[in-house]
Protein backbone atom coordinates (compact mmCIF):
# COMPACT_ATOMS: atom_id res chain seq x y z
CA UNK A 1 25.30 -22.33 -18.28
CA UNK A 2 27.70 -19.54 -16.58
CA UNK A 3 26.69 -16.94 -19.77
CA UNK A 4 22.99 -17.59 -18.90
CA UNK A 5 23.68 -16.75 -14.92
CA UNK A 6 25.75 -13.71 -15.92
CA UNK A 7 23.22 -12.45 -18.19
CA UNK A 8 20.26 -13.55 -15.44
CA UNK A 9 22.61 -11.77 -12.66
CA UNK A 10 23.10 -8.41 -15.16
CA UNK A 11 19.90 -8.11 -17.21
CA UNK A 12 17.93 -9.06 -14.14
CA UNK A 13 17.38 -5.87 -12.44
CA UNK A 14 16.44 -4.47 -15.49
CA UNK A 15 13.63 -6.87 -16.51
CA UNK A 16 12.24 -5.91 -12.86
CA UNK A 17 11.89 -2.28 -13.59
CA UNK A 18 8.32 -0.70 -13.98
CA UNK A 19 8.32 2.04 -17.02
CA UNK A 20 6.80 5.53 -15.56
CA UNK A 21 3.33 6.14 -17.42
CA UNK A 22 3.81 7.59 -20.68
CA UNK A 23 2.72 11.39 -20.64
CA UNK A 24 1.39 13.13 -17.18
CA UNK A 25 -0.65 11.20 -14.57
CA UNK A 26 -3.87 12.92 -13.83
CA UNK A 27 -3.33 11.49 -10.26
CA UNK A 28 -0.32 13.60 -9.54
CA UNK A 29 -0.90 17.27 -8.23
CA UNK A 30 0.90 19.95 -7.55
CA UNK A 31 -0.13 21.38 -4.27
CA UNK A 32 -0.98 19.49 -0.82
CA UNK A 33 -3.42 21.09 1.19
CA UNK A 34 -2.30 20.55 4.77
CA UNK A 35 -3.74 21.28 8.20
CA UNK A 36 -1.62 22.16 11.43
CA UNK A 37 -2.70 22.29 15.17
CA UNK A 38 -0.45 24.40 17.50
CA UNK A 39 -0.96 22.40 20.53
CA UNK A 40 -0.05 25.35 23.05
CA UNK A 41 -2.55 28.22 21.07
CA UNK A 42 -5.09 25.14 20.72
CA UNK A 43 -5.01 26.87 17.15
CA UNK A 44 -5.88 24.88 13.42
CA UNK A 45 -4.09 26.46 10.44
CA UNK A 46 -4.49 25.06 7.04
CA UNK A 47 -2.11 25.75 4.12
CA UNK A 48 -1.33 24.85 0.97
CA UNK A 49 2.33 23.13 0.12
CA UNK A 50 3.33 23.27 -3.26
CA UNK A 51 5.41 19.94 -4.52
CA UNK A 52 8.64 20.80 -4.11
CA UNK A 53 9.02 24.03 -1.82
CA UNK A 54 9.38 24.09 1.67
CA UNK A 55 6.66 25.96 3.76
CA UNK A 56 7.07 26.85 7.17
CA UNK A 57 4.52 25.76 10.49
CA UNK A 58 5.99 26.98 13.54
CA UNK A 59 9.04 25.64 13.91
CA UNK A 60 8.69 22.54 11.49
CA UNK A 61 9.49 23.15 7.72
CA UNK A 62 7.70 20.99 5.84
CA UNK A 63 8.59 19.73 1.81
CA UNK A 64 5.79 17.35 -0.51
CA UNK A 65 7.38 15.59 -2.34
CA UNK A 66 4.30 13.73 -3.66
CA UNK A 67 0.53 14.43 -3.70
CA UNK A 68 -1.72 11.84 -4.51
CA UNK A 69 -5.59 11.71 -5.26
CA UNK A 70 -7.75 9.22 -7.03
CA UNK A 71 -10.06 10.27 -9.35
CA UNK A 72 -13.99 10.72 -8.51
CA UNK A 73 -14.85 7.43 -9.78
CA UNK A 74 -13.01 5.40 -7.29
CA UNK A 75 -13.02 5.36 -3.56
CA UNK A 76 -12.13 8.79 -2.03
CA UNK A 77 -7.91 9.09 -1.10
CA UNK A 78 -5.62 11.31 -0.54
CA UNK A 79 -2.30 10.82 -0.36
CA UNK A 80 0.52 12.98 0.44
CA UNK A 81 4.60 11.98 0.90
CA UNK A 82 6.11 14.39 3.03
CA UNK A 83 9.10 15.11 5.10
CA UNK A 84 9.22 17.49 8.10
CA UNK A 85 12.14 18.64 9.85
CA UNK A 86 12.22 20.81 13.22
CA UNK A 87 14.32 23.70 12.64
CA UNK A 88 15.56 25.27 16.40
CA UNK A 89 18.21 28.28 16.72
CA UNK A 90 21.22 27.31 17.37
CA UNK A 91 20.68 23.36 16.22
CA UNK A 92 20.51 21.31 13.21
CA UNK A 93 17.71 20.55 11.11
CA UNK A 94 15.84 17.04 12.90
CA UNK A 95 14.07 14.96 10.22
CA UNK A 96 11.20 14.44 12.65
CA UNK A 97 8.80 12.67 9.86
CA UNK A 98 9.37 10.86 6.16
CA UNK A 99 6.22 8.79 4.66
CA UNK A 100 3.32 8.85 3.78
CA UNK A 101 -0.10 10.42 4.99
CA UNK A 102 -3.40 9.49 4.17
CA UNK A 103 -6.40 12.29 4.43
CA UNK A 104 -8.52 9.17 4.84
CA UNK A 105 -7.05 7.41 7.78
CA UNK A 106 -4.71 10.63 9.86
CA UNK A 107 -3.74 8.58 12.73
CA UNK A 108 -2.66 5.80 10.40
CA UNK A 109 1.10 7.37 10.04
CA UNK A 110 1.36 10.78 11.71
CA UNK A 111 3.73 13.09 12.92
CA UNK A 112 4.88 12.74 16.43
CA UNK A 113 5.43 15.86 17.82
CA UNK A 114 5.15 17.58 21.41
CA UNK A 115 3.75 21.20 20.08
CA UNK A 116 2.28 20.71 16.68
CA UNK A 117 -0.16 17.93 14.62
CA UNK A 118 0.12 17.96 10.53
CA UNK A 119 -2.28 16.15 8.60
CA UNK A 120 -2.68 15.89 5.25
CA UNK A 121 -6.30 16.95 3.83
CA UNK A 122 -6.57 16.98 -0.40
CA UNK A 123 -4.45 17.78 -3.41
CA UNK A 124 -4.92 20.48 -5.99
CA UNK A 125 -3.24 20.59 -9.35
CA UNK A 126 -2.33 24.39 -9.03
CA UNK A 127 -2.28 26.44 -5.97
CA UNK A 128 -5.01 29.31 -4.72
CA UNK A 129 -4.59 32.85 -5.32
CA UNK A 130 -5.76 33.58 -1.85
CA UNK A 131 -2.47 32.38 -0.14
CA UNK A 132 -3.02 31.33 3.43
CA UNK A 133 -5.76 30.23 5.26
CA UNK A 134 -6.20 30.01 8.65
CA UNK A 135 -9.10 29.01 11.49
């Protein structure tokens, strides 16, 4: 009876791990396409934000780690993990955001943030030759 708790107590975090999907999910891309509103220039920027790399808006730098999107037969989503930090002279980095956003539902889990508003728009699986695009 001990054995069979031991081996319940050792193997059992194993039996509750989910295998990643064999090969590469189609649902995974590599660059977020993000929009930004400076709140003092009343101005909308949108960018792209490769998985991975930080890009800068105003003072915030901003990393994906994650970019979601279902595929054109289901429901329309978007999905984007993302942390943003506030990077100020003189200071250390602030994690002012970590989660998820949703290009469906924005004010679902946004950034709180005095000067600027990031929302997350759509995923692409490679990023546009055109570079930066602004409004």
């Amino acid at each position: 009876m001990i054995l069979f708790a031991l081996i319940a107590f050792v193997g059992g975090p194993v039996f509750a791990q989910i295998a990643p999907e064999p090969g590469p999910n189609p649902n995974l891309n590599k660059t977020a396409i993000l929009q930004g509103l400076d709140k003092v220039t009343a101005r909308i920027s949108t960018f792209e934000a490769p998985v991975g790399v930080t890009v800068r808006f105003g003072t915030l730098e901003i990393v994906v780690r994650v970019c979601r999107k279902r595929p054109p037969e289901e429901p329309p989503e978007t999905s984007v993990f993302l942390e943003i930090d506030e990077m100020r002279r003189g200071e250390n980095p602030k994690r002012l955001f970590s989660g998820w956003m949703f290009a469906s539902s924005p004010a679902l889990s946004a950034l709180e943030h005095p000067v600027y508003d990031v929302w997350a728009v759509d995923c692409r699986n490679s990023s546009n030759s055109s570079g930066d695009k602004s409004r």
